[in-house]
PDB file of N, CA and C in Angstrom:
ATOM      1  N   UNK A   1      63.634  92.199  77.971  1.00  0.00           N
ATOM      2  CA  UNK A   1      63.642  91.228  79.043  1.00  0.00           C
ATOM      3  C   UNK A   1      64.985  90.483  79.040  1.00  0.00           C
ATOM      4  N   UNK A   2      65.472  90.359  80.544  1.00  0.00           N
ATOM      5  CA  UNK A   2      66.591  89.367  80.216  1.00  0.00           C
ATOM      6  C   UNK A   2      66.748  88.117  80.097  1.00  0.00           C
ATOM      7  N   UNK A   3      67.504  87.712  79.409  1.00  0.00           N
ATOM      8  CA  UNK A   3      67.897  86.148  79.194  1.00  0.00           C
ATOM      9  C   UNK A   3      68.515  85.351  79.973  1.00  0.00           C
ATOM     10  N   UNK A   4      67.869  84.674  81.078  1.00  0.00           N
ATOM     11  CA  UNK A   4      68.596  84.425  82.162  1.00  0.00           C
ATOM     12  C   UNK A   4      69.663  83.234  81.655  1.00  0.00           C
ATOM     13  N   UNK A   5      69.543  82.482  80.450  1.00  0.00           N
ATOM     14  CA  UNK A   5      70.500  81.469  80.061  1.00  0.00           C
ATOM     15  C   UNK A   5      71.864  81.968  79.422  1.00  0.00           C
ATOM     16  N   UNK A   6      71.713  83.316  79.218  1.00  0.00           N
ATOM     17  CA  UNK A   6      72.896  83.754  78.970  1.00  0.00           C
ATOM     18  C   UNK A   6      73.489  84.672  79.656  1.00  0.00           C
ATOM     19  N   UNK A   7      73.045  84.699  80.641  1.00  0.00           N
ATOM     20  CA  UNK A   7      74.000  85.478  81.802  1.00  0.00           C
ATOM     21  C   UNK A   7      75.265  85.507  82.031  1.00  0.00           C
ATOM     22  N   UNK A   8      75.853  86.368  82.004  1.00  0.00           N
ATOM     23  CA  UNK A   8      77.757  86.086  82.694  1.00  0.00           C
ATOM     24  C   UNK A   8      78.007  85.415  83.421  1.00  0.00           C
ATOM     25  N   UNK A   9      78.648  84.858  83.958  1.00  0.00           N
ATOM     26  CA  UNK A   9      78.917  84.318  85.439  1.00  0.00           C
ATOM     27  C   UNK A   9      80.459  84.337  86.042  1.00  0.00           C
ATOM     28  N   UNK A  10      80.849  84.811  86.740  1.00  0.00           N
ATOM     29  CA  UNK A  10      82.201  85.511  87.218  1.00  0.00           C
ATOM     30  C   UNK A  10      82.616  84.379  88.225  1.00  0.00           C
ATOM     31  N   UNK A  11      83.778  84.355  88.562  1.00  0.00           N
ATOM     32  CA  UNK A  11      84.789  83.588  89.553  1.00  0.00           C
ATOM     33  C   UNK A  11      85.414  84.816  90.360  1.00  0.00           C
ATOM     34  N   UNK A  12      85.899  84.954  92.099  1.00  0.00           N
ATOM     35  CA  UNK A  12      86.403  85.862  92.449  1.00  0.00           C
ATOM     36  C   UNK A  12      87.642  85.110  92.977  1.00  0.00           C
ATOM     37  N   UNK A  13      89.007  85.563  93.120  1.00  0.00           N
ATOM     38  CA  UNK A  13      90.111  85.234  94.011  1.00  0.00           C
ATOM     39  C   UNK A  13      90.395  86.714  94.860  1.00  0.00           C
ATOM     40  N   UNK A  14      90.801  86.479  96.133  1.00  0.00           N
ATOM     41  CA  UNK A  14      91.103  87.362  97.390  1.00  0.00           C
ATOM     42  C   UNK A  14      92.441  86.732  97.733  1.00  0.00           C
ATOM     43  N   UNK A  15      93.041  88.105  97.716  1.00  0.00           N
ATOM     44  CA  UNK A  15      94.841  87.862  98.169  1.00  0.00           C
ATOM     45  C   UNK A  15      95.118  89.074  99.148  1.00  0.00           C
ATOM     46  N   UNK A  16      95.881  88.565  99.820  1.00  0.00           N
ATOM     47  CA  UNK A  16      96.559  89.259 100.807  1.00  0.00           C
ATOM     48  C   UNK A  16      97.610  89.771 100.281  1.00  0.00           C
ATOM     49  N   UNK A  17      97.673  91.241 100.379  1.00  0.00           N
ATOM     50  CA  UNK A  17      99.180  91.921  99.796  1.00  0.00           C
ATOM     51  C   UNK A  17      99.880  92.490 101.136  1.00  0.00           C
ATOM     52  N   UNK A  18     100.915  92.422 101.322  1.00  0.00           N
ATOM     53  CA  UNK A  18     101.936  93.590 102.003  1.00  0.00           C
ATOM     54  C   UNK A  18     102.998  93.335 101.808  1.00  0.00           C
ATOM     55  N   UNK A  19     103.816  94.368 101.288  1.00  0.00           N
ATOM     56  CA  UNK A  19     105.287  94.168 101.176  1.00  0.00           C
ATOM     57  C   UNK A  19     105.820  93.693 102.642  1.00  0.00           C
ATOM     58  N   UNK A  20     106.569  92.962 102.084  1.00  0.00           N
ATOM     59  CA  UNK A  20     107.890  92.294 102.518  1.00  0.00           C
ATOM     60  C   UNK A  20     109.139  93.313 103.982  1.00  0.00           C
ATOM     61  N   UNK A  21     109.201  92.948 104.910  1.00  0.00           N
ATOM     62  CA  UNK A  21     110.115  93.359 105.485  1.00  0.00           C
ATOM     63  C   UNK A  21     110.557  94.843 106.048  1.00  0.00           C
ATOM     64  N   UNK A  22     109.464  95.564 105.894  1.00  0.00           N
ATOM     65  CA  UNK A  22     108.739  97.016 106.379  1.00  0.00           C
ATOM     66  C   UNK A  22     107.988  97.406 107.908  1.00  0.00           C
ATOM     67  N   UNK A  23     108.352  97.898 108.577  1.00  0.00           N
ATOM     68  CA  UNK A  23     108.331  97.547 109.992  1.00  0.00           C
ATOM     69  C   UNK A  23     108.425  98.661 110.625  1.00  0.00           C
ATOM     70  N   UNK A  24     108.926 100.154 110.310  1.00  0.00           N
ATOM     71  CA  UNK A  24     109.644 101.556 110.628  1.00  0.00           C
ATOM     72  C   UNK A  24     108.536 102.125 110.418  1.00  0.00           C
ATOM     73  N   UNK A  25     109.060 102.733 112.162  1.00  0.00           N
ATOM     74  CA  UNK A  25     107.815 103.289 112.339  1.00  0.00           C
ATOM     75  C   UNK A  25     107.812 104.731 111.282  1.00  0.00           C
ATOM     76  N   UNK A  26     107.210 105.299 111.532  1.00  0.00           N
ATOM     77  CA  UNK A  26     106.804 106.409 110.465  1.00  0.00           C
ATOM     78  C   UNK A  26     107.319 106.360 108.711  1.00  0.00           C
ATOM     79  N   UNK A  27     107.617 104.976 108.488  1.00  0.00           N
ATOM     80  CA  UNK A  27     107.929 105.004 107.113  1.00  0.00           C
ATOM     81  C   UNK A  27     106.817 105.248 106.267  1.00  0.00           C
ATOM     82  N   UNK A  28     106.563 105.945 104.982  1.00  0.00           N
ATOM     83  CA  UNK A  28     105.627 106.209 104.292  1.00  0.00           C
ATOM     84  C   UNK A  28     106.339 105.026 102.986  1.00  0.00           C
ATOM     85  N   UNK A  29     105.203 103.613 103.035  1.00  0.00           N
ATOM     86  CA  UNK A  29     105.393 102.810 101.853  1.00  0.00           C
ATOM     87  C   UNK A  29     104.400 102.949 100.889  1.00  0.00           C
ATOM     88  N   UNK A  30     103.826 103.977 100.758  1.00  0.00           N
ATOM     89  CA  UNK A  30     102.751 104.155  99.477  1.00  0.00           C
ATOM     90  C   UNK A  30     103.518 103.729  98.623  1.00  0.00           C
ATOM     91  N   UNK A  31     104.642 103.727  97.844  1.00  0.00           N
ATOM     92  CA  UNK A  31     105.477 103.648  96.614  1.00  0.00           C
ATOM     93  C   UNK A  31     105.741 102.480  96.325  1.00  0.00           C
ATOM     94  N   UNK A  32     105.897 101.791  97.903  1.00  0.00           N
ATOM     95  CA  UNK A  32     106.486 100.346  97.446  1.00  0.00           C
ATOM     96  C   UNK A  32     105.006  99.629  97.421  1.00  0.00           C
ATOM     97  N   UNK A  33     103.727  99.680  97.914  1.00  0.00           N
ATOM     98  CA  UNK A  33     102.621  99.218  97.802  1.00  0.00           C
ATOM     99  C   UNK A  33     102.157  99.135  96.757  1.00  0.00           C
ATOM    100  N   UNK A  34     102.607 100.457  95.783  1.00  0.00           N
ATOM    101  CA  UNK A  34     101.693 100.977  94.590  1.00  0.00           C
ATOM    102  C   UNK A  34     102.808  99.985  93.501  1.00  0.00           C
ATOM    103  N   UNK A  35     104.068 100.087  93.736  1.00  0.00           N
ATOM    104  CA  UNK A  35     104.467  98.903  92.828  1.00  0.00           C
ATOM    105  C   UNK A  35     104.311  97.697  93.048  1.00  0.00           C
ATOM    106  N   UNK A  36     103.781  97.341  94.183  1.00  0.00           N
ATOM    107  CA  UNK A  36     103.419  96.037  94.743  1.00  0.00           C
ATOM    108  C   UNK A  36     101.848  95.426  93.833  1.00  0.00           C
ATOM    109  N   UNK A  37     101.610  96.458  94.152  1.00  0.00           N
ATOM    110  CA  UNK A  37      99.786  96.391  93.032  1.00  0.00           C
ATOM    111  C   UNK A  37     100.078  96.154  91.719  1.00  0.00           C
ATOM    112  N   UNK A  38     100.606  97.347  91.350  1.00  0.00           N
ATOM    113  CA  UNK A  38     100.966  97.138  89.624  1.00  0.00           C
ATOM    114  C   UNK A  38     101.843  95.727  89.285  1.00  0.00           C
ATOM    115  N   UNK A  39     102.486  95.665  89.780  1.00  0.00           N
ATOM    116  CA  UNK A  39     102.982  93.919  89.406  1.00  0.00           C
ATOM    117  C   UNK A  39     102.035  92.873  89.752  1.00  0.00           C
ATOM    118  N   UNK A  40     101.095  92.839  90.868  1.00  0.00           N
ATOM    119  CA  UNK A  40     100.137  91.891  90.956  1.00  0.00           C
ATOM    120  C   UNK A  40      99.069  92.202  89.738  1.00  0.00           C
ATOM    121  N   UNK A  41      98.540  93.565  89.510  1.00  0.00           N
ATOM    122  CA  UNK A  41      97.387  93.920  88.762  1.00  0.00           C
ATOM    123  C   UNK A  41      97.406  93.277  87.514  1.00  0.00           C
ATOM    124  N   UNK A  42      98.953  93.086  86.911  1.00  0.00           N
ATOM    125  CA  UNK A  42      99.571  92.866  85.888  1.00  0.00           C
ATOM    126  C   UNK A  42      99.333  91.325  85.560  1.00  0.00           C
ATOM    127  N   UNK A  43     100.071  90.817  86.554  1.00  0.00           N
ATOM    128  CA  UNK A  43     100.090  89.070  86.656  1.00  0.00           C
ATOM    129  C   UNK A  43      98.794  88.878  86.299  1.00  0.00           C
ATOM    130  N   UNK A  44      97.802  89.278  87.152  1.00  0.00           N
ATOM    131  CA  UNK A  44      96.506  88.540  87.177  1.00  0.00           C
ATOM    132  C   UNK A  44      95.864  88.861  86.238  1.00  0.00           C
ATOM    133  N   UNK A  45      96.149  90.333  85.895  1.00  0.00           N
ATOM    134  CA  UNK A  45      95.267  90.747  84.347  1.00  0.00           C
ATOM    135  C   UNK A  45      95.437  90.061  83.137  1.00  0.00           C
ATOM    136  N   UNK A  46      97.149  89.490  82.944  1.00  0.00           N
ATOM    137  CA  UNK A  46      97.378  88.987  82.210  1.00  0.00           C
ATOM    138  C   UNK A  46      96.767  87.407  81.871  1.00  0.00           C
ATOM    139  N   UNK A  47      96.208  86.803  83.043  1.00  0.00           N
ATOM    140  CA  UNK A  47      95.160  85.798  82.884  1.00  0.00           C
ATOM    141  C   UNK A  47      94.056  86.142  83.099  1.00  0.00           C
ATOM    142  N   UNK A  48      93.228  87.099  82.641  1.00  0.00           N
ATOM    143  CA  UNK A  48      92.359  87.971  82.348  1.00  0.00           C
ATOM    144  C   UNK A  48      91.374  88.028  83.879  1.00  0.00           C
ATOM    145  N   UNK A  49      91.956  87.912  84.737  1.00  0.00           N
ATOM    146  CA  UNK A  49      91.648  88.706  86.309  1.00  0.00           C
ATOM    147  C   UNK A  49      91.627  90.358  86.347  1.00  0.00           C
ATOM    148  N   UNK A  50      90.406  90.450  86.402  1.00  0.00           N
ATOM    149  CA  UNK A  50      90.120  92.267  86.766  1.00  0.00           C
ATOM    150  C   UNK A  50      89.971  92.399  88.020  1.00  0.00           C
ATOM    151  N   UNK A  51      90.941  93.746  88.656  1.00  0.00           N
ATOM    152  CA  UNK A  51      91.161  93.968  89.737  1.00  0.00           C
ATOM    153  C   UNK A  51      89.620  94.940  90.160  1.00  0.00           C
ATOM    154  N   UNK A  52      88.804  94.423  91.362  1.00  0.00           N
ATOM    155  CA  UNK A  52      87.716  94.916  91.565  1.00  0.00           C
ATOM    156  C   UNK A  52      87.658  95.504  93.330  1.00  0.00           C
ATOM    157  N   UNK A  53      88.355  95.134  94.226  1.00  0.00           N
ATOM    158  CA  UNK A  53      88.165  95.835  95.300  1.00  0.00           C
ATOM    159  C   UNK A  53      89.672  95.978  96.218  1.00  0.00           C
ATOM    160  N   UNK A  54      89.788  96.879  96.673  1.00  0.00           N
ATOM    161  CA  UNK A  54      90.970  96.833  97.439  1.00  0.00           C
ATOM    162  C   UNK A  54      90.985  97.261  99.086  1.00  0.00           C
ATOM    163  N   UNK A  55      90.957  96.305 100.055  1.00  0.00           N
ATOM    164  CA  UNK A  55      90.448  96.893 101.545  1.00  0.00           C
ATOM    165  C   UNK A  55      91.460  96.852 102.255  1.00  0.00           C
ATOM    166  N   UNK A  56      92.159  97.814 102.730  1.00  0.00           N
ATOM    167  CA  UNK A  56      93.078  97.995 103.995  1.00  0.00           C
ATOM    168  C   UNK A  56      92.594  97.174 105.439  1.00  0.00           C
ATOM    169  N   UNK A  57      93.396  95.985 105.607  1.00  0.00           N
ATOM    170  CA  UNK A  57      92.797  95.058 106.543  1.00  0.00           C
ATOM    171  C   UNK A  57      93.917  95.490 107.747  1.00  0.00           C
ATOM    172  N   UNK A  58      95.198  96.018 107.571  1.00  0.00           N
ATOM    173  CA  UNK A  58      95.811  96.014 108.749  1.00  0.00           C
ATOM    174  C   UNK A  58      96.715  97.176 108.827  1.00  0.00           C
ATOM    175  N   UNK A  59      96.580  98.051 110.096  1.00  0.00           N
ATOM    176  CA  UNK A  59      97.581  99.199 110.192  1.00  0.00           C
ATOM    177  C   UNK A  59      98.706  99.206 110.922  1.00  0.00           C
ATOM    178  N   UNK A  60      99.460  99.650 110.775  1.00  0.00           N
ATOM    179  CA  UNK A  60     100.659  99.639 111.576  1.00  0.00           C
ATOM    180  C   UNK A  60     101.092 101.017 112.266  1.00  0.00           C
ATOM    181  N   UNK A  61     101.275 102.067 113.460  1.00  0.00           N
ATOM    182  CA  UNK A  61     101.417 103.102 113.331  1.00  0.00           C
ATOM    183  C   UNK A  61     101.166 103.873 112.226  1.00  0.00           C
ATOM    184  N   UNK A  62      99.643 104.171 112.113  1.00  0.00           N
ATOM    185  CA  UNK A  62      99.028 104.850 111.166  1.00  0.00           C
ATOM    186  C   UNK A  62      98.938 104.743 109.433  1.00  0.00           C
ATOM    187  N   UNK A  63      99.809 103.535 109.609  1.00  0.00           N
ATOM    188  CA  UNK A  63     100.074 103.316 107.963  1.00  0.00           C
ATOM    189  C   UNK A  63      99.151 101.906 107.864  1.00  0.00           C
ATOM    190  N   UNK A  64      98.802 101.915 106.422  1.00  0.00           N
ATOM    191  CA  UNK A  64      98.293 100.572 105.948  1.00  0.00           C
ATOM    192  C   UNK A  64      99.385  99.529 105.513  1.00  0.00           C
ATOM    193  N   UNK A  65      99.191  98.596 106.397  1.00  0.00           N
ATOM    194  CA  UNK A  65     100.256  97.863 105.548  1.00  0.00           C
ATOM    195  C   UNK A  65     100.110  96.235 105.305  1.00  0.00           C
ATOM    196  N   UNK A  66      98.979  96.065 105.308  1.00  0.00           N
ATOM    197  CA  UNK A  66      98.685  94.765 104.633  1.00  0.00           C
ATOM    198  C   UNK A  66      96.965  95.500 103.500  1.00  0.00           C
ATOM    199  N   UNK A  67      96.772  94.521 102.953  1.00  0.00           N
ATOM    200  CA  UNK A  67      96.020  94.687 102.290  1.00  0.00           C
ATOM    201  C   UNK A  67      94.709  93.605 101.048  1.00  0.00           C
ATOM    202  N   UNK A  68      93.654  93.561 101.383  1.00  0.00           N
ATOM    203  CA  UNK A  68      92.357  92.186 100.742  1.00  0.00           C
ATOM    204  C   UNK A  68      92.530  93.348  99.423  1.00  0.00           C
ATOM    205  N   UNK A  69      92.627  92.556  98.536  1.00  0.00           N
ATOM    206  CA  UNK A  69      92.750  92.466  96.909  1.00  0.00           C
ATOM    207  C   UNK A  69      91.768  91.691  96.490  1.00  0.00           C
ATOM    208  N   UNK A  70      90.980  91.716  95.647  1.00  0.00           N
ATOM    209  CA  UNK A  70      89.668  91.146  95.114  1.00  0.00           C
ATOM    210  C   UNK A  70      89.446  90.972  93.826  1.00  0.00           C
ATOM    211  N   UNK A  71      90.040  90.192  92.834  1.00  0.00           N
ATOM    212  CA  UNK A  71      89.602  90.306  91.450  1.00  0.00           C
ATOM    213  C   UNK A  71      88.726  89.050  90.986  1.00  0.00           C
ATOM    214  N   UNK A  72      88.107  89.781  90.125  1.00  0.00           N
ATOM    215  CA  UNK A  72      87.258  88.638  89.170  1.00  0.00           C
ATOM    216  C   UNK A  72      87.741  88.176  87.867  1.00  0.00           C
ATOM    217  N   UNK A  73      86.936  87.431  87.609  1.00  0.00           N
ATOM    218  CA  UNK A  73      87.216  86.957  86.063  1.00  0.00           C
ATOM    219  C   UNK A  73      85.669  86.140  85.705  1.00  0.00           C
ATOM    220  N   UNK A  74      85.604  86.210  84.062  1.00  0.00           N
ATOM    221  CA  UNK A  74      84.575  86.127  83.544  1.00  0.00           C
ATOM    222  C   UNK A  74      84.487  84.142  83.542  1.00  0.00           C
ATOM    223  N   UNK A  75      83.430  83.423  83.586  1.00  0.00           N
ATOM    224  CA  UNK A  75      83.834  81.763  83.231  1.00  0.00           C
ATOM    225  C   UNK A  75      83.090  81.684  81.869  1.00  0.00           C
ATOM    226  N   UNK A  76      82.931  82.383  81.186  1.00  0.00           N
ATOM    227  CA  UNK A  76      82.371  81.630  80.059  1.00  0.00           C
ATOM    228  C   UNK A  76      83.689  82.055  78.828  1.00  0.00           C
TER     229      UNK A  76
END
């Protein structure tokens, strides 16, 4: 049975990512996104934020280029 007094209890923060100054049309920025993540994933992990959802909120000529970031962290 569970122990409802010792339950986890989590905190979430939601950030908006998109690189900076990218605008061309048919540019493929997967590369600069994916280092865009890994330096955020990093920051926040390092204050023990786990990265938990990632939703493409805005396209631009077929590309994603903003992006809802979702991490948690534990409060106890």
């Amino acid at each position: 049975m569970l122990d409802y007094k010792k339950k986890e209890k989590f905190e979430y923060k939601t950030i908006t990512v998109s690189p900076d100054g990218i605008r061309v049309k048919g540019d493929d920025i997967s590369d600069k996104i994916a280092d865009l993540m890994n330096d955020l994933s990093n920051k926040y992990g390092s204050d023990h934020w786990k990265l938990v959802s990632i939703i493409p909120s805005m396209k631009s000529e077929g590309a994603v280029t903003k992006l809802l970031v979702t991490f948690e962290r534990s409060l106890l």
